[in-house]
N, C-alpha and C. Protein backbone atom coordinates (compact mmCIF):
# COMPACT_ATOMS: atom_id res chain seq x y z
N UNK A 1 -9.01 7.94 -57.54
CA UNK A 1 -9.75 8.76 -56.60
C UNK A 1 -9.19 10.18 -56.60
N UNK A 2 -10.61 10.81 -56.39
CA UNK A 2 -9.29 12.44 -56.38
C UNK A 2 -9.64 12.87 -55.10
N UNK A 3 -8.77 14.29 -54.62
CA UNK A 3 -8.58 14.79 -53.54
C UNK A 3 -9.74 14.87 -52.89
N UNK A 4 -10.78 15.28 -53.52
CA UNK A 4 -12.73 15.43 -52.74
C UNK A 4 -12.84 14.45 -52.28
N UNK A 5 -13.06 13.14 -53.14
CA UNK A 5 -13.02 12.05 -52.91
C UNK A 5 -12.71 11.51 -51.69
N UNK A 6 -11.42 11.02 -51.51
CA UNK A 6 -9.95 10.83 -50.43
C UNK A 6 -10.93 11.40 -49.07
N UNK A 7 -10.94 12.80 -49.47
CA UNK A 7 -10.95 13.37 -48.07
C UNK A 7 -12.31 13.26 -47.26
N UNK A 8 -13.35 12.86 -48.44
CA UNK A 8 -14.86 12.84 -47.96
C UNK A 8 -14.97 11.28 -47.08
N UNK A 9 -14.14 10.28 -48.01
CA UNK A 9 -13.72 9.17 -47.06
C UNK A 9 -13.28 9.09 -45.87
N UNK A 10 -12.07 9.61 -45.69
CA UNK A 10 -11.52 10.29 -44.42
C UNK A 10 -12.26 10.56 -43.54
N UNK A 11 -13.13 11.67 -44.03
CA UNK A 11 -14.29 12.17 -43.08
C UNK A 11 -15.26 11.03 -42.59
N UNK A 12 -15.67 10.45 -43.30
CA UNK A 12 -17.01 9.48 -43.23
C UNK A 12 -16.09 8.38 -42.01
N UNK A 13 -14.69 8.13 -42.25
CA UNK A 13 -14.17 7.13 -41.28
C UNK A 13 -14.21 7.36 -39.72
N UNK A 14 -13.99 9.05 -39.38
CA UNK A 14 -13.47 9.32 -38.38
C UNK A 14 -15.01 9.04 -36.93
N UNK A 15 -16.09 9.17 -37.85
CA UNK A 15 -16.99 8.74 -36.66
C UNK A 15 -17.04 7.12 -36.26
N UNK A 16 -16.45 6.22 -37.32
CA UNK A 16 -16.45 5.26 -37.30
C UNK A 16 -15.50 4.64 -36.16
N UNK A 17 -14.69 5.34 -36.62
CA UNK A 17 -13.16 4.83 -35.46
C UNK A 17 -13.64 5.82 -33.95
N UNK A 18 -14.00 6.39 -33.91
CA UNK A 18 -15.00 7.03 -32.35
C UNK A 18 -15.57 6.12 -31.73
N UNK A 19 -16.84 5.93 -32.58
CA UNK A 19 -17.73 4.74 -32.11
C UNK A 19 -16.92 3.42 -31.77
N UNK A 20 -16.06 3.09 -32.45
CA UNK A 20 -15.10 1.62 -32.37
C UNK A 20 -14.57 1.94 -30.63
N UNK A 21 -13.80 3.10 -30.41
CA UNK A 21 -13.04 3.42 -29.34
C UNK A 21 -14.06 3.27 -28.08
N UNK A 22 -15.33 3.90 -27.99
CA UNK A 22 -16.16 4.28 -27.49
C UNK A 22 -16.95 2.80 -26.56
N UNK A 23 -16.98 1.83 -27.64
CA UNK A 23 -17.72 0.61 -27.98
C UNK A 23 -16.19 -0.02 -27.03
N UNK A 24 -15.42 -0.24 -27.08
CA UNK A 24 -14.20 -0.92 -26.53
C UNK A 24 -14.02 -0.27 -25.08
N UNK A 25 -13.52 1.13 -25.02
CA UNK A 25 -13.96 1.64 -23.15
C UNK A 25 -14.93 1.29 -23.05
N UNK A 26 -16.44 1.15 -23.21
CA UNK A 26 -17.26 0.68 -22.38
C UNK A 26 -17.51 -0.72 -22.01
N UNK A 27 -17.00 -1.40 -23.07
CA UNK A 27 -16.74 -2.91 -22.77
C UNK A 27 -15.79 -3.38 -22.03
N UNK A 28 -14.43 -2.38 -22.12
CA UNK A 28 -13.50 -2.79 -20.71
C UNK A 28 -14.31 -2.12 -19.20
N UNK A 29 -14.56 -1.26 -18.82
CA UNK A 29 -15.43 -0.93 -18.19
C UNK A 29 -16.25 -1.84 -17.56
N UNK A 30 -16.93 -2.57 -18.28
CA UNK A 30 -18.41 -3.48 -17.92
C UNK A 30 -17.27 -4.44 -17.51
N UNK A 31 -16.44 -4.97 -17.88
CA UNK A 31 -15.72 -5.98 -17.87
C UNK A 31 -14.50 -5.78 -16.71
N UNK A 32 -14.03 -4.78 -16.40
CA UNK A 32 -13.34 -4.85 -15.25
C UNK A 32 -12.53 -5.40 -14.76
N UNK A 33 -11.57 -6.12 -14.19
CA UNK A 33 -11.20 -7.11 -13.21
C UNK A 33 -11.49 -8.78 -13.94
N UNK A 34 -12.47 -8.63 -15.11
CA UNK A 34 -12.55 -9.79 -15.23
C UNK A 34 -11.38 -10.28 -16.50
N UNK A 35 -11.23 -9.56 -17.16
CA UNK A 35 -9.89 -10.10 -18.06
C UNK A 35 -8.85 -9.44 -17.66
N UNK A 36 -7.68 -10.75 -17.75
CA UNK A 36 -6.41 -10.58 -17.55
C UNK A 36 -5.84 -9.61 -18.59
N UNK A 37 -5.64 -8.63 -18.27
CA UNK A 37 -4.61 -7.71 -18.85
C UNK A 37 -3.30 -8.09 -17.99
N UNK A 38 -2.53 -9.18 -17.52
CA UNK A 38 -0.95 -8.71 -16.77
C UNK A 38 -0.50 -9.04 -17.70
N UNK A 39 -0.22 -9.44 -18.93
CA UNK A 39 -0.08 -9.14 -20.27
C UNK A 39 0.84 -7.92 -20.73
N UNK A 40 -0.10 -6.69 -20.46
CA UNK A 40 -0.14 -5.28 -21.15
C UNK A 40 0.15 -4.47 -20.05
N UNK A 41 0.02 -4.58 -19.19
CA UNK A 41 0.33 -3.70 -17.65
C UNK A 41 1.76 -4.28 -17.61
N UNK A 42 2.47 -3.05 -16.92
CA UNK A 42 3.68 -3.07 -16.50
C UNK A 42 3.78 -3.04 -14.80
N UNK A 43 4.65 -3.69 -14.43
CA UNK A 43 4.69 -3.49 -12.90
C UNK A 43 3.56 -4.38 -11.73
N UNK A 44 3.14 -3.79 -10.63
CA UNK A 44 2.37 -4.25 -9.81
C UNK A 44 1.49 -3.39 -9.26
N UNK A 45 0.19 -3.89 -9.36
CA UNK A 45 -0.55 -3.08 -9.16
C UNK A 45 -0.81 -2.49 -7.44
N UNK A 46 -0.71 -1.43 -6.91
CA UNK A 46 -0.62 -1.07 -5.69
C UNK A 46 -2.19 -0.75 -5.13
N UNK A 47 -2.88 -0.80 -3.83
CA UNK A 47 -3.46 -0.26 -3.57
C UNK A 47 -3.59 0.03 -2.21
N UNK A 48 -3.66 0.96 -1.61
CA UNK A 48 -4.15 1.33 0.09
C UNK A 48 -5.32 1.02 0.46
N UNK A 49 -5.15 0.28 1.29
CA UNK A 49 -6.45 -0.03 2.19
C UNK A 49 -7.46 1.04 3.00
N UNK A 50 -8.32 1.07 3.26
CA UNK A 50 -9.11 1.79 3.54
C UNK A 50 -9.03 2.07 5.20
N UNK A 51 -8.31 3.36 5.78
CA UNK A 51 -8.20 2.93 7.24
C UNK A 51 -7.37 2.79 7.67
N UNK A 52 -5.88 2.37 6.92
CA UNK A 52 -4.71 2.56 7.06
C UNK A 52 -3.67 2.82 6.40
N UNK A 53 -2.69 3.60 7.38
CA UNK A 53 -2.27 3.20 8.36
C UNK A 53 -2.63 3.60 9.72
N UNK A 54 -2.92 2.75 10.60
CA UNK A 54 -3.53 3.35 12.19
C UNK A 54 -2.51 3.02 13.23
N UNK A 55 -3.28 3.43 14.38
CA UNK A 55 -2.73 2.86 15.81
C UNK A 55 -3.71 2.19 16.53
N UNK A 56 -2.78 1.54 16.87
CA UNK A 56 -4.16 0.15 17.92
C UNK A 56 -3.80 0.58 19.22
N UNK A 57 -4.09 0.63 20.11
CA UNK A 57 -4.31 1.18 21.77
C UNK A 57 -4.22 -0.61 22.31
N UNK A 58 -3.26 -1.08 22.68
CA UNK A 58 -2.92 -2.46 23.47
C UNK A 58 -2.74 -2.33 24.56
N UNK A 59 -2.84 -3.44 25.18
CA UNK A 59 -2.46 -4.03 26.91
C UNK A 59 -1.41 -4.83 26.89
N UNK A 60 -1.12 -5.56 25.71
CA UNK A 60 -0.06 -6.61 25.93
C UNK A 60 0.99 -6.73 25.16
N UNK A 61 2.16 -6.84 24.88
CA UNK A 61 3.40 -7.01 24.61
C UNK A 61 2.81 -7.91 22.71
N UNK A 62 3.89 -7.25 21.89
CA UNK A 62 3.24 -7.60 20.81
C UNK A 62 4.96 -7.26 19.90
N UNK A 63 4.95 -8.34 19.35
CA UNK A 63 6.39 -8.03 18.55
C UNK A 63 5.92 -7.32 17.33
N UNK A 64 7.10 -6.98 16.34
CA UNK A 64 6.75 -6.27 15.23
C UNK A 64 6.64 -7.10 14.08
N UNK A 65 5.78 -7.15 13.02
CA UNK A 65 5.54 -8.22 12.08
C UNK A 65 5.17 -7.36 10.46
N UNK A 66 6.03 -8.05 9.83
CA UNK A 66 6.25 -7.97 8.77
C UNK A 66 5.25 -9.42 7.38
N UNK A 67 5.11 -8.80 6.88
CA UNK A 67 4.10 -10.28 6.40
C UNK A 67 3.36 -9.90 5.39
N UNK A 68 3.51 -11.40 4.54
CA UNK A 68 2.68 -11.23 3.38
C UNK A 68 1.60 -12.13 3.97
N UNK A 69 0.26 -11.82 3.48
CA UNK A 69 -1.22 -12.43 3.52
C UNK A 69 -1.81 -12.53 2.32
N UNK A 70 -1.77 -13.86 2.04
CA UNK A 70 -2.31 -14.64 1.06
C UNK A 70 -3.43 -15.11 1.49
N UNK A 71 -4.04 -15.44 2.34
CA UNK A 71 -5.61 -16.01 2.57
C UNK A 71 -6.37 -15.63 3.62
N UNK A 72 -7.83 -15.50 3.42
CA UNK A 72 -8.56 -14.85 4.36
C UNK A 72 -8.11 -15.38 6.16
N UNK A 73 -7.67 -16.27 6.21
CA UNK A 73 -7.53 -17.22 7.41
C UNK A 73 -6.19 -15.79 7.84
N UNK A 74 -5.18 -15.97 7.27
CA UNK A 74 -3.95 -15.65 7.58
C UNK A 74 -4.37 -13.80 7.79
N UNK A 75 -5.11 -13.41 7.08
CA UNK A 75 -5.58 -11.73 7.37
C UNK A 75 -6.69 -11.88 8.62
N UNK A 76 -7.10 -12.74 9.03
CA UNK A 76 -7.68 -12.99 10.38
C UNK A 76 -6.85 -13.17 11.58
N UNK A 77 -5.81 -14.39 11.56
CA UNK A 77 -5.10 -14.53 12.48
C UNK A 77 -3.96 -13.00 12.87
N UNK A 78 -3.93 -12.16 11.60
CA UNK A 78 -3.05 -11.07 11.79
C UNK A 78 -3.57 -9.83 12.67
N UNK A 79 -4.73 -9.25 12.10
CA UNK A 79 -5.42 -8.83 13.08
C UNK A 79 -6.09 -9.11 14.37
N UNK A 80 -6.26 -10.51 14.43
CA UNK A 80 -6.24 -10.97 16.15
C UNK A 80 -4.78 -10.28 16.84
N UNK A 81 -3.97 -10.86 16.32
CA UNK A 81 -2.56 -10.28 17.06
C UNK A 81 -2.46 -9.17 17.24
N UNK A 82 -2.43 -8.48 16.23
CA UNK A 82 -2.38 -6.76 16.20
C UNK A 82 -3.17 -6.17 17.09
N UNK A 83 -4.86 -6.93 17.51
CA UNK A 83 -5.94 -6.23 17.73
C UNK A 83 -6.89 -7.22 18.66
N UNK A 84 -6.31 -7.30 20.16
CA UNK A 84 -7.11 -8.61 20.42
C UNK A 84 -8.61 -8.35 21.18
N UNK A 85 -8.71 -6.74 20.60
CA UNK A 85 -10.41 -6.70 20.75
C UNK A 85 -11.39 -7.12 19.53
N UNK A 86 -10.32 -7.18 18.51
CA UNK A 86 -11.60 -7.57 17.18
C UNK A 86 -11.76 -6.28 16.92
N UNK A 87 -12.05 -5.17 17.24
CA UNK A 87 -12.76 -4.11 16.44
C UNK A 87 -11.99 -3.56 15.28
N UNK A 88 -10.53 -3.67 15.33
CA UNK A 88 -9.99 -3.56 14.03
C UNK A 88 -10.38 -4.55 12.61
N UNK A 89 -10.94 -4.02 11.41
CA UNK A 89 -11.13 -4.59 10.12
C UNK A 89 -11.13 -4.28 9.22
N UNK A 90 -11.04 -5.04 7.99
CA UNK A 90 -10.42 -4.58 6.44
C UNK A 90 -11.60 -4.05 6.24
N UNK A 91 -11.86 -2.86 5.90
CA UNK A 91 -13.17 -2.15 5.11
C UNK A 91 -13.39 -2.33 3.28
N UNK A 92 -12.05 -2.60 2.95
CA UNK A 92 -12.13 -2.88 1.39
C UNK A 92 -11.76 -4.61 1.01
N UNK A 93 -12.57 -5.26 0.42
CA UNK A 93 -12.85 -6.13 0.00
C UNK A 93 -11.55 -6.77 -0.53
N UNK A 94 -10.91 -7.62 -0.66
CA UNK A 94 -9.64 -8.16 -1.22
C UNK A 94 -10.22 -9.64 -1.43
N UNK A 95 -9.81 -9.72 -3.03
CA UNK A 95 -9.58 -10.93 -4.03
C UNK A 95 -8.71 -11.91 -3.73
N UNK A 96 -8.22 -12.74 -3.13
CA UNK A 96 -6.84 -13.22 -2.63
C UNK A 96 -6.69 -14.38 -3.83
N UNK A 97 -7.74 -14.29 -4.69
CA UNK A 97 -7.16 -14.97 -5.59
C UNK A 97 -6.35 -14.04 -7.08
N UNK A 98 -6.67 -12.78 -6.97
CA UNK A 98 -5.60 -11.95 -7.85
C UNK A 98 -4.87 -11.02 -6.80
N UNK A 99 -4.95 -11.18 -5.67
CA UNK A 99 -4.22 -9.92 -4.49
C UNK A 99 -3.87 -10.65 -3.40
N UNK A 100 -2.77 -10.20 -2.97
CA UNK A 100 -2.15 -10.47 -1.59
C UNK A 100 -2.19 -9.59 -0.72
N UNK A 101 -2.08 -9.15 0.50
CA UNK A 101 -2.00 -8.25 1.20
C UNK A 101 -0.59 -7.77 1.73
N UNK A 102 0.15 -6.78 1.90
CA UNK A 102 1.45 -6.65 2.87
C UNK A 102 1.29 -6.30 4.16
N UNK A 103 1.63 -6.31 4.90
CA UNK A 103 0.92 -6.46 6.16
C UNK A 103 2.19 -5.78 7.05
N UNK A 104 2.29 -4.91 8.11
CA UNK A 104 3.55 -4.22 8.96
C UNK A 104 2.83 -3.88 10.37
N UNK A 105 3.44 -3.82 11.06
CA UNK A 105 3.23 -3.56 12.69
C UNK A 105 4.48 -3.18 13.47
N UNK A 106 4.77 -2.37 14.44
CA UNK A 106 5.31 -2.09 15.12
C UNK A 106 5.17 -3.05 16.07
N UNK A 107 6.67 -3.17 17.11
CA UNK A 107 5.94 -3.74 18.12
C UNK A 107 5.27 -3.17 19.21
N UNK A 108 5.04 -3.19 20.34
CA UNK A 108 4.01 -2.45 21.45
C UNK A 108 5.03 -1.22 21.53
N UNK A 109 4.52 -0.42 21.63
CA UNK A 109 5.48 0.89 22.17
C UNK A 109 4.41 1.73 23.03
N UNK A 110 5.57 1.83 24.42
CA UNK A 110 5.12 2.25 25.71
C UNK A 110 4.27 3.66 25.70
N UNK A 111 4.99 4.64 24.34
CA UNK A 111 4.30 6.23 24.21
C UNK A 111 3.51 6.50 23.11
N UNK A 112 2.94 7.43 23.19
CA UNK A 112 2.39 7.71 21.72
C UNK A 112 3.40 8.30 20.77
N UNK A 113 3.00 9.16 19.87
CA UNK A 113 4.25 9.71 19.04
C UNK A 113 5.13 8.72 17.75
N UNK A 114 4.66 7.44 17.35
CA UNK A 114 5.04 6.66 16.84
C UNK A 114 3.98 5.72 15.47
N UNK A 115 4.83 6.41 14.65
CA UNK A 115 4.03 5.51 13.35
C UNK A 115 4.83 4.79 12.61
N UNK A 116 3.41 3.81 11.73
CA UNK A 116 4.77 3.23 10.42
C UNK A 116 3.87 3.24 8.84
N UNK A 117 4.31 3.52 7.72
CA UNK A 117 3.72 3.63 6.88
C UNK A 117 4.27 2.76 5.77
N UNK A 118 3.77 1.85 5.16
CA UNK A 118 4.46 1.21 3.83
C UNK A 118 4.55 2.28 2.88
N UNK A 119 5.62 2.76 2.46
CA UNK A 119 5.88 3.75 1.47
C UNK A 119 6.07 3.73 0.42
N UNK A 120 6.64 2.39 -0.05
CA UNK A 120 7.14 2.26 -1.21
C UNK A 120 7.02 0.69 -1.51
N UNK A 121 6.82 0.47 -2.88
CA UNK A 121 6.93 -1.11 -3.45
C UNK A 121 8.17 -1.33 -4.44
N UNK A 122 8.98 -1.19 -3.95
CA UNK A 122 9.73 -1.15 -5.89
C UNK A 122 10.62 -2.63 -6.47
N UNK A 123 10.63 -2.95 -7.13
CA UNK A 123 11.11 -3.91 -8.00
C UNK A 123 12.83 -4.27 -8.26
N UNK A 124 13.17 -5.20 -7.89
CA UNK A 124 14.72 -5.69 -8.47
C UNK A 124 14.37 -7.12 -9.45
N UNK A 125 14.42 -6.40 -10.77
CA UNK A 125 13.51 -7.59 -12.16
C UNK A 125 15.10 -8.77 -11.63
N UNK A 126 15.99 -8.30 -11.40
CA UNK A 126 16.99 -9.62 -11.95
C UNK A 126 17.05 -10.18 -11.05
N UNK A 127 16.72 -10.15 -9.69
CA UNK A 127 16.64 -11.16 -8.97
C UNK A 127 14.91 -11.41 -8.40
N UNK A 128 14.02 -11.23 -9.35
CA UNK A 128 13.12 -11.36 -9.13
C UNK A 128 12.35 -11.30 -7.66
N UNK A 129 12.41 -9.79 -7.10
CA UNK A 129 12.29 -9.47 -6.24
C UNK A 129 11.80 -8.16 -5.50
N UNK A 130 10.65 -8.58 -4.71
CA UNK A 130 9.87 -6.88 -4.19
C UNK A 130 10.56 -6.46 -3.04
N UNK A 131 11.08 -5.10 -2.86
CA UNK A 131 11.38 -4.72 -1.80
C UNK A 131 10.33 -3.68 -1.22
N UNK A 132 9.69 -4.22 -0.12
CA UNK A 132 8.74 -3.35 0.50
C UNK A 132 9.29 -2.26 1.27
N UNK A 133 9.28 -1.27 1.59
CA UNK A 133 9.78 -0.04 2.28
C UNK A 133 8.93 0.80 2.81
N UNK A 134 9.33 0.26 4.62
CA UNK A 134 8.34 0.76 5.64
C UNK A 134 8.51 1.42 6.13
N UNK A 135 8.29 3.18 6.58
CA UNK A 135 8.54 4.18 7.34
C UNK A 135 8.39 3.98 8.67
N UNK A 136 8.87 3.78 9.27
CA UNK A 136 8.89 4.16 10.80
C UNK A 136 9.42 5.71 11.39
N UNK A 137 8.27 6.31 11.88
CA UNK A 137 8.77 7.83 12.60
C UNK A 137 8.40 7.34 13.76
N UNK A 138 9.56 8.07 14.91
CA UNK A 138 9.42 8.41 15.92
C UNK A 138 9.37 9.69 16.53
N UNK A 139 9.09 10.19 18.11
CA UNK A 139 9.50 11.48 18.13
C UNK A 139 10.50 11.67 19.14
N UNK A 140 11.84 12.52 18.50
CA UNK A 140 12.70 12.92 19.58
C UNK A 140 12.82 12.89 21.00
N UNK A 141 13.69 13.05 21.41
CA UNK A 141 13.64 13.02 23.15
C UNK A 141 13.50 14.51 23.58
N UNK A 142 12.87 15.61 22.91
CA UNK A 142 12.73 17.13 23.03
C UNK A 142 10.96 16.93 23.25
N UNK A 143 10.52 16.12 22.54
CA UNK A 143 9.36 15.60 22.84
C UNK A 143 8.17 15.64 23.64
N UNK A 144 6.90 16.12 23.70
CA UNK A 144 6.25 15.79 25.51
C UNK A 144 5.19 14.41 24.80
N UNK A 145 5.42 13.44 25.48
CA UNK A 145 4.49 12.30 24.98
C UNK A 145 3.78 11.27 26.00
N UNK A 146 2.78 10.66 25.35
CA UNK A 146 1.79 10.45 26.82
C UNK A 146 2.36 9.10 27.15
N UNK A 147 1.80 8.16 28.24
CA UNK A 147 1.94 7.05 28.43
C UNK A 147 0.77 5.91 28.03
N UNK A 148 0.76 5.91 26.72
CA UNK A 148 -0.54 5.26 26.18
C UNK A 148 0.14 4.09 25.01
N UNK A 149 0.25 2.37 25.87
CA UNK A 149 0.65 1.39 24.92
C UNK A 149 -0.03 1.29 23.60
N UNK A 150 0.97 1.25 22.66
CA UNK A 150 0.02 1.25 21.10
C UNK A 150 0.95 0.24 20.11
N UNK A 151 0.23 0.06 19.38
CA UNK A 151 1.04 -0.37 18.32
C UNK A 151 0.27 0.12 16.49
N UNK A 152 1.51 0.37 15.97
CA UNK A 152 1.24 0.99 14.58
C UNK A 152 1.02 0.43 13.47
N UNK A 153 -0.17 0.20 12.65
CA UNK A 153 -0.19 -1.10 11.62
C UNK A 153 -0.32 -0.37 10.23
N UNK A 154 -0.13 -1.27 9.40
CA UNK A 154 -0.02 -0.59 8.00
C UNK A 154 -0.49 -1.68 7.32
N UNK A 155 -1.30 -1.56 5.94
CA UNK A 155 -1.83 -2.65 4.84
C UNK A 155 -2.29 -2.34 3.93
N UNK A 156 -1.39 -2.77 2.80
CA UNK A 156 -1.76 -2.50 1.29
C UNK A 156 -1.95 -3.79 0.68
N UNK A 157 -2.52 -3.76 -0.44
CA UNK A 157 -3.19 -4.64 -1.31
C UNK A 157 -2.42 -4.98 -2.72
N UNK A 158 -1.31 -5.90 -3.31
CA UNK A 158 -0.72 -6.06 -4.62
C UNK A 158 -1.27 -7.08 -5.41
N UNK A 159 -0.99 -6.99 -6.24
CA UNK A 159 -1.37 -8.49 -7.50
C UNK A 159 -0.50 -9.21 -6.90
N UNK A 160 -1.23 -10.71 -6.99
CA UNK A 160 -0.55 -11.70 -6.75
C UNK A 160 0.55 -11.86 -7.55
N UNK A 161 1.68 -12.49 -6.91
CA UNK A 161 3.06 -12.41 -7.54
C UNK A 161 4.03 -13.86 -6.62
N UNK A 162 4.33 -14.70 -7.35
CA UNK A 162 5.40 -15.66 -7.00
C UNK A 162 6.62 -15.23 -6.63
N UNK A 163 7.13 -13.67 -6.85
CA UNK A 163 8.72 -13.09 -6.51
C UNK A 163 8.47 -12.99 -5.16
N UNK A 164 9.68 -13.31 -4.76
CA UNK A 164 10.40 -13.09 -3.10
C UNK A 164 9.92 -11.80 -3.05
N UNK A 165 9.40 -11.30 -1.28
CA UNK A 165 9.43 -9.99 -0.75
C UNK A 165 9.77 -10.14 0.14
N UNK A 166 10.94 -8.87 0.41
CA UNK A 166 12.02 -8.61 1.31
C UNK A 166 11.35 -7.52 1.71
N UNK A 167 12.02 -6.77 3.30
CA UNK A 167 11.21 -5.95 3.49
C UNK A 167 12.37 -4.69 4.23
N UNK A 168 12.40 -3.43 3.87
CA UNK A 168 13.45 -2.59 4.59
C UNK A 168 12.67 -1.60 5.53
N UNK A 169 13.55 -1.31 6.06
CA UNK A 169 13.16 -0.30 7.24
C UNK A 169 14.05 1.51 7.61
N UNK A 170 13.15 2.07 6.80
CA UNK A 170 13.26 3.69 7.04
C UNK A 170 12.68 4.02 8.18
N UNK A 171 14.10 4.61 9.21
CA UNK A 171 13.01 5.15 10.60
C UNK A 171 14.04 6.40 10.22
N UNK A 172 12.80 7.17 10.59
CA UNK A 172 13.14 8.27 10.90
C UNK A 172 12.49 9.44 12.37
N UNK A 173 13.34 10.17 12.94
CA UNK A 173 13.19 10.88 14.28
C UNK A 173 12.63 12.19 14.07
N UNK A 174 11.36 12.32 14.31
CA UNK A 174 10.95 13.63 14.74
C UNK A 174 11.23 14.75 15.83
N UNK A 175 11.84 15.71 15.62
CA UNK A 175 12.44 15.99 16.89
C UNK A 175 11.70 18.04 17.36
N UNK A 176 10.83 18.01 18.91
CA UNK A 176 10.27 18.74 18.35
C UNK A 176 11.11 19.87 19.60
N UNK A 177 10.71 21.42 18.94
CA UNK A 177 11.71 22.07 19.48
C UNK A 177 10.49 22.98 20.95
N UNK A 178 11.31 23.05 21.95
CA UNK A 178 10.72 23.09 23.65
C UNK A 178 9.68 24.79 22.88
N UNK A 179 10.83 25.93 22.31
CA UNK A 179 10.15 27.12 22.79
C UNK A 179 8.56 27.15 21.61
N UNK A 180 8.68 26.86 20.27
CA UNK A 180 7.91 27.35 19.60
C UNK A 180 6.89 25.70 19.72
N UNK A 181 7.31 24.81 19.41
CA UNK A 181 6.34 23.68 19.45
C UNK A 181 6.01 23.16 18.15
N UNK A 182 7.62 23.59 16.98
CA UNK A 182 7.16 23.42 16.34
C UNK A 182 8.35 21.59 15.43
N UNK A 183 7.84 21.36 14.62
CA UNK A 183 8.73 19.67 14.60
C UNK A 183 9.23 19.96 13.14
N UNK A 184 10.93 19.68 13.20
CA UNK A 184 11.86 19.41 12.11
C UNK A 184 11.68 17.94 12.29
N UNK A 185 12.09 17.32 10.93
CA UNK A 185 12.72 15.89 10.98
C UNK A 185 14.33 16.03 10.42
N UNK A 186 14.42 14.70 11.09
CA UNK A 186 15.75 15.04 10.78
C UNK A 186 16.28 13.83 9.57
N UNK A 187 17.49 13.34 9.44
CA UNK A 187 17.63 12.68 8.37
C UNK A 187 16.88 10.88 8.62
N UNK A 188 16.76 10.23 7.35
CA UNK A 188 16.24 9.25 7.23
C UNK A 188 17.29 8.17 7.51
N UNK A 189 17.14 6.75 7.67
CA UNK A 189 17.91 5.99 8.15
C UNK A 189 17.00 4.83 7.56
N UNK A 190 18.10 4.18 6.78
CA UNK A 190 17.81 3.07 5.80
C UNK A 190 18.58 2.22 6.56
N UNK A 191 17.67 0.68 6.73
CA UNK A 191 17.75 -0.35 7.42
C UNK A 191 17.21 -1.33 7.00
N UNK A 192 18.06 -2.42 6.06
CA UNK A 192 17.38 -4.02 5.22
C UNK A 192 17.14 -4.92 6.59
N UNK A 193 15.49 -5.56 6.61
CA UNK A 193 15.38 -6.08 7.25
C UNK A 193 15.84 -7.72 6.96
């Protein structure tokens, strides 16, 4: 073959291998969710729920809960607790047969000024193990805050997974200053639950 040759080949291939690429994204695409790639993916797949993290406005005394939700039953009974008007609900659809839910709550707190956010998912491979990491802010005692019982919920969505999840606790203090009105935080505070 000579160099014309070679290269006219070359050429003639490159729409070929397009179309091939082209033909394969649109077939993963159409296909979606339905083949197992945990194969080829690294890690766990994360997602935020739609809506949170919020505050629920309560009447009654409510401890703080930490929790994995594996079945529609158990993401029902959680939001009864959290929410015993019912009007709190999952707006995004969850698979519980490829997804679990993580699930966090504060317990009742007497003021406003108080959140919690799942922040982080990260991985310990050798002891086969998720450590979930939940923000808790509060605000300082410089503070002006109302008298309105609430409690703070948080829920994300992972691939199902057989590893232990442990769960830690970052609170950190908002502290806001009297003349300008305006809020430093101050340092974070790591706490294994």
């Amino acid at each position: 073959m000579t160099n014309r040759q070679q290269t006219t080949l070359n050429m003639s291939m490159v729409p070929l291998v397009i179309i091939l690429v082209l033909i394969a994204g649109a077939g993963y695409m159409l296909l979606r969710g339905e083949i197992d790639l945990s194969k080829w993916t690294r890690g766990f797949q994360l997602r935020r729920m739609e809506g949170f993290p919020t505050v629920i406005y309560v009447d009654t005394e409510i401890e703080k809960q930490r929790l994995v939700i594996r079945t529609e039953e158990e993401l029902s009974k959680f939001l009864n607790l959290v929410d015993t008007t019912g009007l709190t609900i999952l707006r995004d659809p969850v698979d519980f047969n490829k997804e679990m839910l993580i699930a966090a709550s504060t317990e009742s707190e007497k003021e406003t000024g108080h959140s919690l956010k799942i922040k982080k998912i990260y991985e310990k491979k050798d002891s086969k193990t998720l450590v979930v990491s939940v923000l808790e802010t509060e605000k300082g005692d410089n503070c002006v805050l109302e008298n309105d019982p609430n409690v703070s919920v948080d829920m994300v969505a992972i691939s199902k997974t057989d590893w232990t999840i442990e769960f830690e606790r970052v609170k950190r203090v908002d502290s806001c200053e009297p003349e300008d009105n305006t809020q430093q935080t101050s340092e974070d505070e790591v706490v294994a639950l």
